[in-house]
Protein backbone atom coordinates (compact mmCIF):
# COMPACT_ATOMS: atom_id res chain seq x y z
CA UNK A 1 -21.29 -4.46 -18.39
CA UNK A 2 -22.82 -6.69 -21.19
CA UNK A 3 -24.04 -4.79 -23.82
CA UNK A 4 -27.04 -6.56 -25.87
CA UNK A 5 -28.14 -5.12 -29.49
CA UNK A 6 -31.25 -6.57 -31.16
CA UNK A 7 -31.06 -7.02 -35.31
CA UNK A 8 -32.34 -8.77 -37.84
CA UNK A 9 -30.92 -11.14 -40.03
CA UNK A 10 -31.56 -11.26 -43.89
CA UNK A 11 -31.97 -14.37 -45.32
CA UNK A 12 -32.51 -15.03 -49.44
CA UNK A 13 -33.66 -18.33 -50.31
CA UNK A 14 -32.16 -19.94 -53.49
CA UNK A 15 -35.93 -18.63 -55.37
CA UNK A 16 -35.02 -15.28 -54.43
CA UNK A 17 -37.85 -15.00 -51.51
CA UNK A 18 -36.24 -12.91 -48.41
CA UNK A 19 -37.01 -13.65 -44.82
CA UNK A 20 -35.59 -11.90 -41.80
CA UNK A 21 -34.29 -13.86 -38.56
CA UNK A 22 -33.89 -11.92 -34.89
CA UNK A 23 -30.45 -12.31 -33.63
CA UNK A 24 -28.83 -11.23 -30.48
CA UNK A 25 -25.33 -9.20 -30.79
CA UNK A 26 -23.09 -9.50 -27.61
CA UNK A 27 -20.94 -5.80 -28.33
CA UNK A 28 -18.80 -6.76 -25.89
CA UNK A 29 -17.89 -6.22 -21.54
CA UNK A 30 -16.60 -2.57 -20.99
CA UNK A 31 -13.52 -2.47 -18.71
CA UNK A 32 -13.67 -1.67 -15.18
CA UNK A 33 -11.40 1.00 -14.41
CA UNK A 34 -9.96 3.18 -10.92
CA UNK A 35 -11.25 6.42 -10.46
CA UNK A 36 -10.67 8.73 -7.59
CA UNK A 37 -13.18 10.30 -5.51
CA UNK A 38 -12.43 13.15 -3.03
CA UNK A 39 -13.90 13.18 -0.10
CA UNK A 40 -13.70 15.02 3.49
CA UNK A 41 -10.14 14.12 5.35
CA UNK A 42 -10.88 12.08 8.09
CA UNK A 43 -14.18 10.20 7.15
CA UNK A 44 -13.30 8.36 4.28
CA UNK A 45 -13.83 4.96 6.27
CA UNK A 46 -17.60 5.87 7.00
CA UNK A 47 -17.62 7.56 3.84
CA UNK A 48 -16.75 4.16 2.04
CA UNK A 49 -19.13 2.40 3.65
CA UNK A 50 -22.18 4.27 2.39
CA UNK A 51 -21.08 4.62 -1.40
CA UNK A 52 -20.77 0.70 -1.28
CA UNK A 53 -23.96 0.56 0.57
CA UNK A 54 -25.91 3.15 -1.15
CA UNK A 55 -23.99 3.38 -4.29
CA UNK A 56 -22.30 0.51 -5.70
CA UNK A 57 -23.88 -2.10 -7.68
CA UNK A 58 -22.41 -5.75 -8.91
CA UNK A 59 -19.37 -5.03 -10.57
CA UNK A 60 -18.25 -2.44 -8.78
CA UNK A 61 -16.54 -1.24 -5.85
CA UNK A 62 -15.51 1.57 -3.69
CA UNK A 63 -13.00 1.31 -1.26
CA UNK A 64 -10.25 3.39 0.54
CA UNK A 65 -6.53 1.98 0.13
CA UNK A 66 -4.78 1.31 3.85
CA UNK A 67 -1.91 1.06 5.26
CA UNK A 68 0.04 -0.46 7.60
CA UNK A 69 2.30 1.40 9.92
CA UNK A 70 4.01 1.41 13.66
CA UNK A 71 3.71 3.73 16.07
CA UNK A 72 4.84 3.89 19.41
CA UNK A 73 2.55 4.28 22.70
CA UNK A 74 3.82 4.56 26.33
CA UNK A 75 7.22 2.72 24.94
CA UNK A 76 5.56 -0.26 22.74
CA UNK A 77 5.14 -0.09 19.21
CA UNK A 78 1.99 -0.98 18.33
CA UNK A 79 0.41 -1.76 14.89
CA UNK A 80 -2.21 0.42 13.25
CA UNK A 81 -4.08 0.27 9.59
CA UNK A 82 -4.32 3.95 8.59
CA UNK A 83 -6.20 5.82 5.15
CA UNK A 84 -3.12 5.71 2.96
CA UNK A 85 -4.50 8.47 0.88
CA UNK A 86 -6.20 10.72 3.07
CA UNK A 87 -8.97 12.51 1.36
CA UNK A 88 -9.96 10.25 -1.07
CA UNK A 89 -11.79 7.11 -2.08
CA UNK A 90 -11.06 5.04 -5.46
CA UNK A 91 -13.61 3.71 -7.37
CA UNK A 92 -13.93 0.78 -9.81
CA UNK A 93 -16.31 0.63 -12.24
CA UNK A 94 -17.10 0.00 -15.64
CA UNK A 95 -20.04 2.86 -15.88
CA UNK A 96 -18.57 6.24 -14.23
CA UNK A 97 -21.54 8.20 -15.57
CA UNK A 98 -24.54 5.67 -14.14
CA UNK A 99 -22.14 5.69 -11.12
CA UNK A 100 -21.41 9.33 -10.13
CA UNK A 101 -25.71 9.56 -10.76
CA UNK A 102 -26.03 7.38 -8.05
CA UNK A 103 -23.37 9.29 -5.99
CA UNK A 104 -25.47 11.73 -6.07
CA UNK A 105 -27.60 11.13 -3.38
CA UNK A 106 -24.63 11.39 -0.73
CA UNK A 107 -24.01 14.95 -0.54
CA UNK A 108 -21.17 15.08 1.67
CA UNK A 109 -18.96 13.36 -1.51
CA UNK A 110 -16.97 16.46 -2.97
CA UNK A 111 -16.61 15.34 -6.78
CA UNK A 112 -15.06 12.36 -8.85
CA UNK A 113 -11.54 14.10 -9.63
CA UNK A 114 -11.11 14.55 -13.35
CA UNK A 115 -8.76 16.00 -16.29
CA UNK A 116 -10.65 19.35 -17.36
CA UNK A 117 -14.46 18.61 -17.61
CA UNK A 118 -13.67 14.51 -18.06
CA UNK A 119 -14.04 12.34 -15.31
CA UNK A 120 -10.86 10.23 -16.19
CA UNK A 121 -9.62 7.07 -14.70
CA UNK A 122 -6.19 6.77 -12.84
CA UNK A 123 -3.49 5.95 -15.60
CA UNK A 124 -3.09 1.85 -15.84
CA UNK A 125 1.02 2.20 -14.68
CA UNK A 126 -0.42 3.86 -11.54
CA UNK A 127 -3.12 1.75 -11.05
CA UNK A 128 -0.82 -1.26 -11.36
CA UNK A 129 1.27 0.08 -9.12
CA UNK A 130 -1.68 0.30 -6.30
CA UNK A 131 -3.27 -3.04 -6.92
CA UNK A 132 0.85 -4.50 -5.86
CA UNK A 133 1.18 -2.54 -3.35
CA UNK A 134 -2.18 -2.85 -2.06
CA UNK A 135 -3.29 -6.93 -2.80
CA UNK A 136 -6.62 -7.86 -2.98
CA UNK A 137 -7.99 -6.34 0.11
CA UNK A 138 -6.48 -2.52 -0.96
CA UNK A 139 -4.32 -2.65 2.51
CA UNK A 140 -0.68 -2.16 1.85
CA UNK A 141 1.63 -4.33 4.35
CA UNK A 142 4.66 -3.21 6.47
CA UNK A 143 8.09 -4.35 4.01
CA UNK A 144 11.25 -4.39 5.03
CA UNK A 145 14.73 -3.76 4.08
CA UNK A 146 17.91 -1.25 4.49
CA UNK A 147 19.50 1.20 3.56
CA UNK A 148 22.68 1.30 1.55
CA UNK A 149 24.23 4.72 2.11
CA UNK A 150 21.22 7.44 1.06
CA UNK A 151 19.62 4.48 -0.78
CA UNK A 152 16.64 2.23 0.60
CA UNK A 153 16.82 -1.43 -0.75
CA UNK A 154 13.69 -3.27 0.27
CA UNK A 155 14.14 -7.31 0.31
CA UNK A 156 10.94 -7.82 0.97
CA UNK A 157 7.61 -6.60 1.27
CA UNK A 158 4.93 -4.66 -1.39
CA UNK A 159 7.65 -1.92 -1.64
CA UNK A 160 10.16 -4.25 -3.40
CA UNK A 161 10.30 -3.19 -7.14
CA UNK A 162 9.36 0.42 -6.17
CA UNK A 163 13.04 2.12 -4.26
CA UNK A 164 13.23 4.51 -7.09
CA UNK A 165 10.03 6.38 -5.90
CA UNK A 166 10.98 6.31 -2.10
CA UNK A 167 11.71 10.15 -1.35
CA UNK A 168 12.09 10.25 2.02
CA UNK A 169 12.76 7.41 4.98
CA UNK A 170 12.85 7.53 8.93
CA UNK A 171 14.23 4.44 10.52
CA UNK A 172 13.39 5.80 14.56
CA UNK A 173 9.70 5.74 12.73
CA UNK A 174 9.60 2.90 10.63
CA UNK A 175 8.28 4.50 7.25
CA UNK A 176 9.10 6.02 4.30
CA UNK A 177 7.40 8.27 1.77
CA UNK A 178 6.34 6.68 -1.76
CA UNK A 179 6.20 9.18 -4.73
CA UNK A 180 2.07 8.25 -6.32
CA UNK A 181 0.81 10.21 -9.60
CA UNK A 182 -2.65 10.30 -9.27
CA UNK A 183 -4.07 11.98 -12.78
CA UNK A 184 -1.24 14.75 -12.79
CA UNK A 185 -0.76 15.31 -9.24
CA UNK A 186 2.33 13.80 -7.48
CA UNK A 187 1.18 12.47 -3.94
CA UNK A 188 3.13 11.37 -1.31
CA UNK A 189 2.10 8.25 0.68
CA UNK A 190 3.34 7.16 3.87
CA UNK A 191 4.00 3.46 3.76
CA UNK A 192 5.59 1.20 7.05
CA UNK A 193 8.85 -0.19 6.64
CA UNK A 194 11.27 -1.87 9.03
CA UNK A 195 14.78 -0.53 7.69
CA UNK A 196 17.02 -3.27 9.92
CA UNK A 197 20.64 -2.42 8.45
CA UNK A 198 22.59 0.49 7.83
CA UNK A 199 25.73 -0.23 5.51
């Protein structure tokens, strides 16, 4: 957000007569950052859509981070796009207050999660960490990889770069749990991986 200040400008001419000149002061464009909005388990799809319909203005968004994952139905495995985080909605904006205002008016939201009374952004590590795993479009793809005795080693995929937060893997269901610090809390996501070696 562009914020405009309006001053004057002293001028002296060389026979000491002073004249003032309006000038425009361009402070600066505040950062857009993540914040994390809870929100009831299960609707955070339909939920989504009406903050970013009745909500969000230019220059922001709100938006639920997916992933991809296999499951397997009457024998075939069959791909589905799942809430990654279940329960809550990320939000990024460069105005928190004007936006949880305007949140407001959709009373089934539960709160904007925060550190004591501050409504605090996700730390920039973490949100790094989301925007790779999740691209553009928030939806985190299937990787793959194997697994070298206890060890998962992912050759390719959003997971690469991240085995030292995998806690848990099942091969029979193609996933494994990520380790996610979301302002203090430790969060374990669910993330699609095709492990096709054992060594």
């Amino acid at each position: 957000m562009l914020n405009w200040i309006n001053a004057q400008l002293q001028i002296y001419a060389k026979d000491g007569r002073r004249s003032l000149a309006p000038i425009l002061i361009v402070r600066g464009v505040d950062p857009a950052l993540w914040y994390v909005i809870q929100v009831q388990t299960r609707h955070e799809l339909d939920m989504m859509k009406r903050c970013r319909e009745e909500a969000a203005v230019d220059g922001e968004d709100i938006f639920a981070i997916q992933a991809e994952r296999l499951f397997r139905t009457r024998g075939m495995l069959e791909l589905r796009t799942q809430v990654a985080f279940p329960g809550y909605l990320f939000a990024e904006t460069p105005d928190i207050i004007s936006l949880r205002m305007r949140l407001r008016s959709i009373p089934e939201l539960t709160k904007i999660l925060s550190i004591g009374e501050t409504m605090t952004p996700i730390h920039p590590d973490e949100e790094a960490l989301l925007r790779k795993l999740g691209g553009e479009d928030h939806i985190i793809r299937r990787s793959e990889g194997y697994k070298e005795g206890d060890r998962l080693v992912v050759t390719n995929g959003p997971m690469k770069g991240t085995e030292g937060r995998v806690r848990w893997t099942d091969r029979h269901k193609h996933m494994a749990g990520l380790e996610v610090d979301l302002l203090g809390q430790k969060i374990i996501v669910k993330l699609g991986v095709d492990i096709l070696e054992v060594k």
